[in-house]
PDB file of N, CA and C in Angstrom:
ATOM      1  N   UNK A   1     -19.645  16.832  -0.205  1.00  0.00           N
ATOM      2  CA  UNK A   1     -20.289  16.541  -1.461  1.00  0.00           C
ATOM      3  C   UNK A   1     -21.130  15.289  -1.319  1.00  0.00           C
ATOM      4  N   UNK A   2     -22.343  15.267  -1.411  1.00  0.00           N
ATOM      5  CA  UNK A   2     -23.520  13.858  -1.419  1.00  0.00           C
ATOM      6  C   UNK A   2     -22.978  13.085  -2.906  1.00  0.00           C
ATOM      7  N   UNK A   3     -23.229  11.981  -1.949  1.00  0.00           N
ATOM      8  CA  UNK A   3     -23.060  10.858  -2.884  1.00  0.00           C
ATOM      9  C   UNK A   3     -24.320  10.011  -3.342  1.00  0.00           C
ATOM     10  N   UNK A   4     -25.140  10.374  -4.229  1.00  0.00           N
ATOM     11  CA  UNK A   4     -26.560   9.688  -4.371  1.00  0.00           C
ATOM     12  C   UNK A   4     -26.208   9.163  -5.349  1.00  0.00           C
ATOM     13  N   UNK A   5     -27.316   8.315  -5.931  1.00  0.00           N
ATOM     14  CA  UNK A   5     -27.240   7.504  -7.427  1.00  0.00           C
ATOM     15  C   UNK A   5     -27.304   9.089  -8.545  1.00  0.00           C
ATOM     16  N   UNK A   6     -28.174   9.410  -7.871  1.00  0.00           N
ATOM     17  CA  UNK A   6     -28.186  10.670  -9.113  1.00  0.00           C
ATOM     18  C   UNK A   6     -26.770  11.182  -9.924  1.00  0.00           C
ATOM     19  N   UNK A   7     -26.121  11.314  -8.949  1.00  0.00           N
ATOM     20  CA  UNK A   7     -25.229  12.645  -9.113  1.00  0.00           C
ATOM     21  C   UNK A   7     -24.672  12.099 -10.476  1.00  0.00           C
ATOM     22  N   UNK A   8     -24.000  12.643 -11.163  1.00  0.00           N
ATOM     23  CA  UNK A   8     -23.543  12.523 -12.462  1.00  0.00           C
ATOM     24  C   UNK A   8     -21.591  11.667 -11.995  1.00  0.00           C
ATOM     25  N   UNK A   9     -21.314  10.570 -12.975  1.00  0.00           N
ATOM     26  CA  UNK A   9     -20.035   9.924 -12.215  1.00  0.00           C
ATOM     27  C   UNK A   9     -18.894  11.426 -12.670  1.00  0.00           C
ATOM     28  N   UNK A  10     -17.640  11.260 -11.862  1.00  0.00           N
ATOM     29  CA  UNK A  10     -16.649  12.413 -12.336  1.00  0.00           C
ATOM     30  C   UNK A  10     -15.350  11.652 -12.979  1.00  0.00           C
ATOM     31  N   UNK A  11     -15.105  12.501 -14.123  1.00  0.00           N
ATOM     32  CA  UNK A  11     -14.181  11.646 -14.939  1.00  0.00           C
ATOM     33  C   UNK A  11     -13.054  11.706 -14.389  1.00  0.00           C
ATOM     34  N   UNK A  12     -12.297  11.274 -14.668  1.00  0.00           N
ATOM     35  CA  UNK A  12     -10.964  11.207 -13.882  1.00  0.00           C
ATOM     36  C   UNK A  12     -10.235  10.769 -15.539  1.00  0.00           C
ATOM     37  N   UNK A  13      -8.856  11.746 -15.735  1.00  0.00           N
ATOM     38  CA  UNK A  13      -8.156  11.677 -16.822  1.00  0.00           C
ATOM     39  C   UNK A  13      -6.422  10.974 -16.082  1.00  0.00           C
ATOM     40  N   UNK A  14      -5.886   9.992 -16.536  1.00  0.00           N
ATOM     41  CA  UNK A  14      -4.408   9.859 -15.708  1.00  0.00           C
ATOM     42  C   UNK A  14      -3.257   9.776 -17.267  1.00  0.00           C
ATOM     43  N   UNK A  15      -2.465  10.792 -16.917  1.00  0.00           N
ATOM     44  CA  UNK A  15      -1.424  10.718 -17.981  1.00  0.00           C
ATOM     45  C   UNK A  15      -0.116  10.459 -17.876  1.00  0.00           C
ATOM     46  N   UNK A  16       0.507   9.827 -18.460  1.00  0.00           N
ATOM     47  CA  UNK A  16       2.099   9.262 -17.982  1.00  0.00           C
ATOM     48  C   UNK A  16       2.811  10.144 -17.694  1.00  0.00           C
ATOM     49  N   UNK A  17       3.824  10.659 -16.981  1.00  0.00           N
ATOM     50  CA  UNK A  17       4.402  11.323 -16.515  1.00  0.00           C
ATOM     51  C   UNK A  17       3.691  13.346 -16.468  1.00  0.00           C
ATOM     52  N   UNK A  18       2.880  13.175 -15.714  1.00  0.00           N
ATOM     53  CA  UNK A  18       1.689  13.914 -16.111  1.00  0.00           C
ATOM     54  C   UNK A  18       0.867  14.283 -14.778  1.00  0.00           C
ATOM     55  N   UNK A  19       0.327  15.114 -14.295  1.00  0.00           N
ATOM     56  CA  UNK A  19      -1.018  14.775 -13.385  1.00  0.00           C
ATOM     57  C   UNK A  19      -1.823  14.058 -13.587  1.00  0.00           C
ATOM     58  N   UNK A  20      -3.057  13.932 -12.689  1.00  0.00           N
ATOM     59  CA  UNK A  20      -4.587  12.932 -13.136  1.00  0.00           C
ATOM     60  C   UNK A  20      -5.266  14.088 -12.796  1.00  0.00           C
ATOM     61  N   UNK A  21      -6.260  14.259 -14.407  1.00  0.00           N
ATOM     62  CA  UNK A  21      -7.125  15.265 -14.450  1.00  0.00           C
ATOM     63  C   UNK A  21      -8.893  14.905 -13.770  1.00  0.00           C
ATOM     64  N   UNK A  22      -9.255  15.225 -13.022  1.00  0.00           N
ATOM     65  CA  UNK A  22     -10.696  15.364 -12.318  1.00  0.00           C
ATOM     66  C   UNK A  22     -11.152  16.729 -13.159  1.00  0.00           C
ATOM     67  N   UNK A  23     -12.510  16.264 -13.202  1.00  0.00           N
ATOM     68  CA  UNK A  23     -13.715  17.111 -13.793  1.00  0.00           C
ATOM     69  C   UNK A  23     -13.927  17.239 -12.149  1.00  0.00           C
ATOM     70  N   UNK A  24     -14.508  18.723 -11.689  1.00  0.00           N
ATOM     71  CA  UNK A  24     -14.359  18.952 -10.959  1.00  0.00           C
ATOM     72  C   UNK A  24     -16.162  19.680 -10.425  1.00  0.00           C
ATOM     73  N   UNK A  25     -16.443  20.195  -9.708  1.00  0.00           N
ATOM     74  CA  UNK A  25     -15.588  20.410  -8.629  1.00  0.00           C
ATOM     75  C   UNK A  25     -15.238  19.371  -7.778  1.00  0.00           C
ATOM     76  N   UNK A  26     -14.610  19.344  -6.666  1.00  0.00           N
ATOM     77  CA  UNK A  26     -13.564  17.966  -6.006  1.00  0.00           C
ATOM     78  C   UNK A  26     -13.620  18.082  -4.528  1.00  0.00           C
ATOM     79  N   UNK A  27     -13.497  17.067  -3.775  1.00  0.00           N
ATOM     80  CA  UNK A  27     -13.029  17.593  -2.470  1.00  0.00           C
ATOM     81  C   UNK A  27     -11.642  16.556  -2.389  1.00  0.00           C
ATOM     82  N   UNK A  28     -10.518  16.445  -1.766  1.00  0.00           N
ATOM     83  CA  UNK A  28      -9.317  15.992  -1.364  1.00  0.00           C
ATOM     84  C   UNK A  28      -9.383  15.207  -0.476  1.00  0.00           C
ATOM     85  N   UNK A  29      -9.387  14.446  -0.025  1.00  0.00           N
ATOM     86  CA  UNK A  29      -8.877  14.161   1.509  1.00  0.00           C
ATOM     87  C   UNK A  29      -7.249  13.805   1.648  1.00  0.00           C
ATOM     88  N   UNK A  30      -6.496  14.329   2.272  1.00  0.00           N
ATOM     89  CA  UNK A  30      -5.185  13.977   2.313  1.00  0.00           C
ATOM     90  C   UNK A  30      -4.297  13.252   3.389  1.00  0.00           C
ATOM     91  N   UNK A  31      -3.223  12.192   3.541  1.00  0.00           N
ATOM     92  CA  UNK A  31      -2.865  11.371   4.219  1.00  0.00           C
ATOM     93  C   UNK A  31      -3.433  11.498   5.921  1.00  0.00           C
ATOM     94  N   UNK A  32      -3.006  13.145   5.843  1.00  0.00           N
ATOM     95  CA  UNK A  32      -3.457  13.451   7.406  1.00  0.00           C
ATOM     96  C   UNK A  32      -4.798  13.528   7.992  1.00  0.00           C
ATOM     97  N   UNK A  33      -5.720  13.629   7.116  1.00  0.00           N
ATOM     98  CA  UNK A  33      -7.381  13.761   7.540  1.00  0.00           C
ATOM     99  C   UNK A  33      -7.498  14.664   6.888  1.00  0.00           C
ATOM    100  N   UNK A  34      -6.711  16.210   6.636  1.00  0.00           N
ATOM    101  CA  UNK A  34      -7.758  17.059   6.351  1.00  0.00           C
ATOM    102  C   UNK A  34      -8.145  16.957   4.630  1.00  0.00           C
ATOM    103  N   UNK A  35      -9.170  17.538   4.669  1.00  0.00           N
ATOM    104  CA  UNK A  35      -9.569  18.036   3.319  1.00  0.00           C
ATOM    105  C   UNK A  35      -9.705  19.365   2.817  1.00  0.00           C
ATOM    106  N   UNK A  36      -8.860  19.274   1.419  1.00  0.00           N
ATOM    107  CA  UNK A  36      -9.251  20.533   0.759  1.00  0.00           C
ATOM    108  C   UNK A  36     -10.148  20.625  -0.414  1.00  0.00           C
ATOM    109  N   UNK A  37     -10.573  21.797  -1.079  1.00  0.00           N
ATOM    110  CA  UNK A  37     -11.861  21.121  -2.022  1.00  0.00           C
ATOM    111  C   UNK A  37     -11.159  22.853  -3.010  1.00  0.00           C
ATOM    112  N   UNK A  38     -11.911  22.349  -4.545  1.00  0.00           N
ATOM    113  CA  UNK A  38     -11.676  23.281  -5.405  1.00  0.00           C
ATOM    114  C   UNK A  38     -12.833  23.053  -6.422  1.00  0.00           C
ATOM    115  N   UNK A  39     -13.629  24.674  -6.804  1.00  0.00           N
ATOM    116  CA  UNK A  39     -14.884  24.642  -7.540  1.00  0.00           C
ATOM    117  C   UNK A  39     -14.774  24.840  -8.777  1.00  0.00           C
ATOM    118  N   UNK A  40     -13.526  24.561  -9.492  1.00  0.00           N
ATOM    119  CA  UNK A  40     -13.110  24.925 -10.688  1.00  0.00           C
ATOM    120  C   UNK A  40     -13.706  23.187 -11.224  1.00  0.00           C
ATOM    121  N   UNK A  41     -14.063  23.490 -12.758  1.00  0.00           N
ATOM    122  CA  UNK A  41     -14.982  22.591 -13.406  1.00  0.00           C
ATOM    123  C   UNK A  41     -13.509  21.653 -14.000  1.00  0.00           C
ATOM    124  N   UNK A  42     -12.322  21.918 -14.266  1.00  0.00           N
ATOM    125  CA  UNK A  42     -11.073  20.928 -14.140  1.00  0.00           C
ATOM    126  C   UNK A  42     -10.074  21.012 -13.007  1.00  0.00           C
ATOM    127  N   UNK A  43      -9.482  19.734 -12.367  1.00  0.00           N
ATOM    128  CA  UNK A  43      -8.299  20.202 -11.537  1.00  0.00           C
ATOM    129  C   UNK A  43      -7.553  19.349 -12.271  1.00  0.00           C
ATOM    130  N   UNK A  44      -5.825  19.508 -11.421  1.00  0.00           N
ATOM    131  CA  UNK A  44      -4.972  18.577 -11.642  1.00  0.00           C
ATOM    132  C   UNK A  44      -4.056  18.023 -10.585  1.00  0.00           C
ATOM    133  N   UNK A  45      -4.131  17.105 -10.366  1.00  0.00           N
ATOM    134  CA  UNK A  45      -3.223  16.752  -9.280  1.00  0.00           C
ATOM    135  C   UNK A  45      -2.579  15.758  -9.672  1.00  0.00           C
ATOM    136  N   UNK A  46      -1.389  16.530  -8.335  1.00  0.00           N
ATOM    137  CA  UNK A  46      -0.241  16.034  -8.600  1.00  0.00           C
ATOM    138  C   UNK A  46       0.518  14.764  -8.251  1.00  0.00           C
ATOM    139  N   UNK A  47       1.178  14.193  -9.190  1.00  0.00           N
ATOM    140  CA  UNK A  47       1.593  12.537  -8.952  1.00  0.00           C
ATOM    141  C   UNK A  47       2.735  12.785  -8.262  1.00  0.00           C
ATOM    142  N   UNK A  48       3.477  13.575  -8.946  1.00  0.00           N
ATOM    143  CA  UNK A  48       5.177  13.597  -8.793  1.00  0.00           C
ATOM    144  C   UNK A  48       5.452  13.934  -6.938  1.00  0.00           C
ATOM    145  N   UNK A  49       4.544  14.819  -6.681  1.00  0.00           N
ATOM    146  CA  UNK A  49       4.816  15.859  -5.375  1.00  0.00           C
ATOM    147  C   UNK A  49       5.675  16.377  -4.917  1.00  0.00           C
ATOM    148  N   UNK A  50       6.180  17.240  -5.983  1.00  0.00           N
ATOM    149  CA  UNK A  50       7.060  17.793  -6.251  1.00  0.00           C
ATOM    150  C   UNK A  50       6.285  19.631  -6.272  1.00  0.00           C
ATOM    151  N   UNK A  51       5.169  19.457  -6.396  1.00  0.00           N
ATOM    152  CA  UNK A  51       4.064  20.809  -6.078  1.00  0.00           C
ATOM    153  C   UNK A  51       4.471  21.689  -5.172  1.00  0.00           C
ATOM    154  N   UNK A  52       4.628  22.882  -5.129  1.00  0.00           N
ATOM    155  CA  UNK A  52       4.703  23.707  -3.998  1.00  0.00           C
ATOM    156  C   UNK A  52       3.174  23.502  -3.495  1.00  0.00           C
ATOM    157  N   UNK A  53       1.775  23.697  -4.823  1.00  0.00           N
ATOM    158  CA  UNK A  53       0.714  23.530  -4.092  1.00  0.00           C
ATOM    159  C   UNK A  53      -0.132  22.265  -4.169  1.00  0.00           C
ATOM    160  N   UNK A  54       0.850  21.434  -3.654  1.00  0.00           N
ATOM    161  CA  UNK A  54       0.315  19.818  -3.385  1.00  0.00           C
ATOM    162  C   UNK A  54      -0.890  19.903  -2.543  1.00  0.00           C
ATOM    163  N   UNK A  55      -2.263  19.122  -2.860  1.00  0.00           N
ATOM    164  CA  UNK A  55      -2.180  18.261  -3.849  1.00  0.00           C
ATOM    165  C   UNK A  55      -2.470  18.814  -5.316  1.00  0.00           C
ATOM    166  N   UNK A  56      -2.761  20.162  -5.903  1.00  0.00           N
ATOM    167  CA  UNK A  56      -2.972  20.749  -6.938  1.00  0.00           C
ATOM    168  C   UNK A  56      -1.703  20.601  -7.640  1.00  0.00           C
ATOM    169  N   UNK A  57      -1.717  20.360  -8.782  1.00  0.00           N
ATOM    170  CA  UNK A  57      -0.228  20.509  -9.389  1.00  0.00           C
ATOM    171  C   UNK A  57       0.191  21.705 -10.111  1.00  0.00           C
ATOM    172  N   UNK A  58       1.128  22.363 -10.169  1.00  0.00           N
ATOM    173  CA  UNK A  58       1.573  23.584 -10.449  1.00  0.00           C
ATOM    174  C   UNK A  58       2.573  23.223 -11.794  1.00  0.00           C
ATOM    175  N   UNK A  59       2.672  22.181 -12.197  1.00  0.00           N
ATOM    176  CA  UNK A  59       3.380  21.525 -13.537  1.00  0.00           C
ATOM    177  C   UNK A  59       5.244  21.732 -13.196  1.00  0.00           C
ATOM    178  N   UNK A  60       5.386  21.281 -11.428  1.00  0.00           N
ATOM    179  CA  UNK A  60       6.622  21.071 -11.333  1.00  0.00           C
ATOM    180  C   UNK A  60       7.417  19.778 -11.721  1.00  0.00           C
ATOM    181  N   UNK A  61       6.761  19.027 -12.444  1.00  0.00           N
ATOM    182  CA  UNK A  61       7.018  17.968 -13.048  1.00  0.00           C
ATOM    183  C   UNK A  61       7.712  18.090 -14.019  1.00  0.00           C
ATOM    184  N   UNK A  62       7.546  18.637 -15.026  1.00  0.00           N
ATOM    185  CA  UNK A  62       7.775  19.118 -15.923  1.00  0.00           C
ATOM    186  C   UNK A  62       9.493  19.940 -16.019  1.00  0.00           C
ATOM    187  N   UNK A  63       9.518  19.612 -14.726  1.00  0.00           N
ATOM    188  CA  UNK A  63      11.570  20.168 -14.636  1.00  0.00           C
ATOM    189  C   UNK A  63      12.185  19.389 -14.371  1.00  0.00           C
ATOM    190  N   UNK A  64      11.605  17.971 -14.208  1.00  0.00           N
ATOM    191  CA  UNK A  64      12.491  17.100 -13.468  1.00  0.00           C
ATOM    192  C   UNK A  64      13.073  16.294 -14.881  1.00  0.00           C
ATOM    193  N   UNK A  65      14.133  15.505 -14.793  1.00  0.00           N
ATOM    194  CA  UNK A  65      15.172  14.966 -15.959  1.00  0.00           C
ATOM    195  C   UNK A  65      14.825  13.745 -15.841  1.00  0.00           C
ATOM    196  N   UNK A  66      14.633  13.510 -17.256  1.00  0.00           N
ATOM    197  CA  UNK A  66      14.226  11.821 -17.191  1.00  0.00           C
ATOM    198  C   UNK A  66      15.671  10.681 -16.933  1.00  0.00           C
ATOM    199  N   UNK A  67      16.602  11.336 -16.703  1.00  0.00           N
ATOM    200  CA  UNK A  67      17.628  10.459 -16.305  1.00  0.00           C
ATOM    201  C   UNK A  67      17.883   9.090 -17.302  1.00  0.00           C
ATOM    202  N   UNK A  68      17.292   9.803 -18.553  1.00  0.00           N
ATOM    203  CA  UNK A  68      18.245   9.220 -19.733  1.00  0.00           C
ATOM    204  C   UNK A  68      19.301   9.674 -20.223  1.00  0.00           C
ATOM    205  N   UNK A  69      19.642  10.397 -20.209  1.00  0.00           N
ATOM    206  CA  UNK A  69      20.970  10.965 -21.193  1.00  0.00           C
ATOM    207  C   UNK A  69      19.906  11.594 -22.285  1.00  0.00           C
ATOM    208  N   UNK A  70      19.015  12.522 -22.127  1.00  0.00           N
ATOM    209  CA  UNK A  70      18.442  13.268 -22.890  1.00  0.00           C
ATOM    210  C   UNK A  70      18.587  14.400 -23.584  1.00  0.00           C
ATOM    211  N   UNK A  71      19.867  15.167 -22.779  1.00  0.00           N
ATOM    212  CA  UNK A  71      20.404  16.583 -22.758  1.00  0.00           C
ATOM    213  C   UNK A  71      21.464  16.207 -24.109  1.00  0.00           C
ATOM    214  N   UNK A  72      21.740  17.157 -24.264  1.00  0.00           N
ATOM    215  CA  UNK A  72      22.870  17.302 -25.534  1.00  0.00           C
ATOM    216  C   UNK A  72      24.093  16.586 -25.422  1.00  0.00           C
ATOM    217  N   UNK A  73      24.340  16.774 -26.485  1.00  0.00           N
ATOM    218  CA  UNK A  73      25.382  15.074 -26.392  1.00  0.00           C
ATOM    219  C   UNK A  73      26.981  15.203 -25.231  1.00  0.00           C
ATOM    220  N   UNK A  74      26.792  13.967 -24.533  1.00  0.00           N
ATOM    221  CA  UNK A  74      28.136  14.018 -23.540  1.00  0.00           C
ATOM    222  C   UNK A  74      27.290  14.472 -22.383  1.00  0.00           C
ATOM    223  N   UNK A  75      26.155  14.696 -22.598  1.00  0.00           N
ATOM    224  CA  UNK A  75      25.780  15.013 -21.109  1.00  0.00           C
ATOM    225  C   UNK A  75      24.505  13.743 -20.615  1.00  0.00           C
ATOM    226  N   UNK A  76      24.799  12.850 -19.690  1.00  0.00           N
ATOM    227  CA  UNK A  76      24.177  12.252 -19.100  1.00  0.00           C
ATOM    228  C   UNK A  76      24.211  11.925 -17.642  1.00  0.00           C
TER     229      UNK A  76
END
């Protein structure tokens, strides 16, 4: 993807216990070198990495327990 003055900036959305949403399309680069890229006009990736399809998030976040004592009563 070129990086000129032109290009339009890409928003980037970050939500608390949540993914960070990119206006897209995107390219990745990930710890190891490679890169993956996606042409969809939103992505989401994932904080938790807890993803089967890391770095895309699949909203496996969303199962994990906030390790308050949130569940019904006596259960913490």
């Amino acid at each position: 993807m070129p990086n000129s003055p032109s290009d339009t900036p890409r928003r980037i959305t970050v939500r608390r216990r949540g993914p960070i949403l990119v206006e897209g399309p995107v390219e990745v680069e990930l710890e190891d070198g490679t890169t993956v890229s996606s042409d969809r006009f939103r992505v989401a990736l994932c904080t938790c990495r807890r993803s089967r399809r890391y770095p895309w998030c699949d909203t496996s976040h969303r199962a994990r327990s906030s390790g308050r004592g949130d569940g019904p009563a006596g259960e913490d």
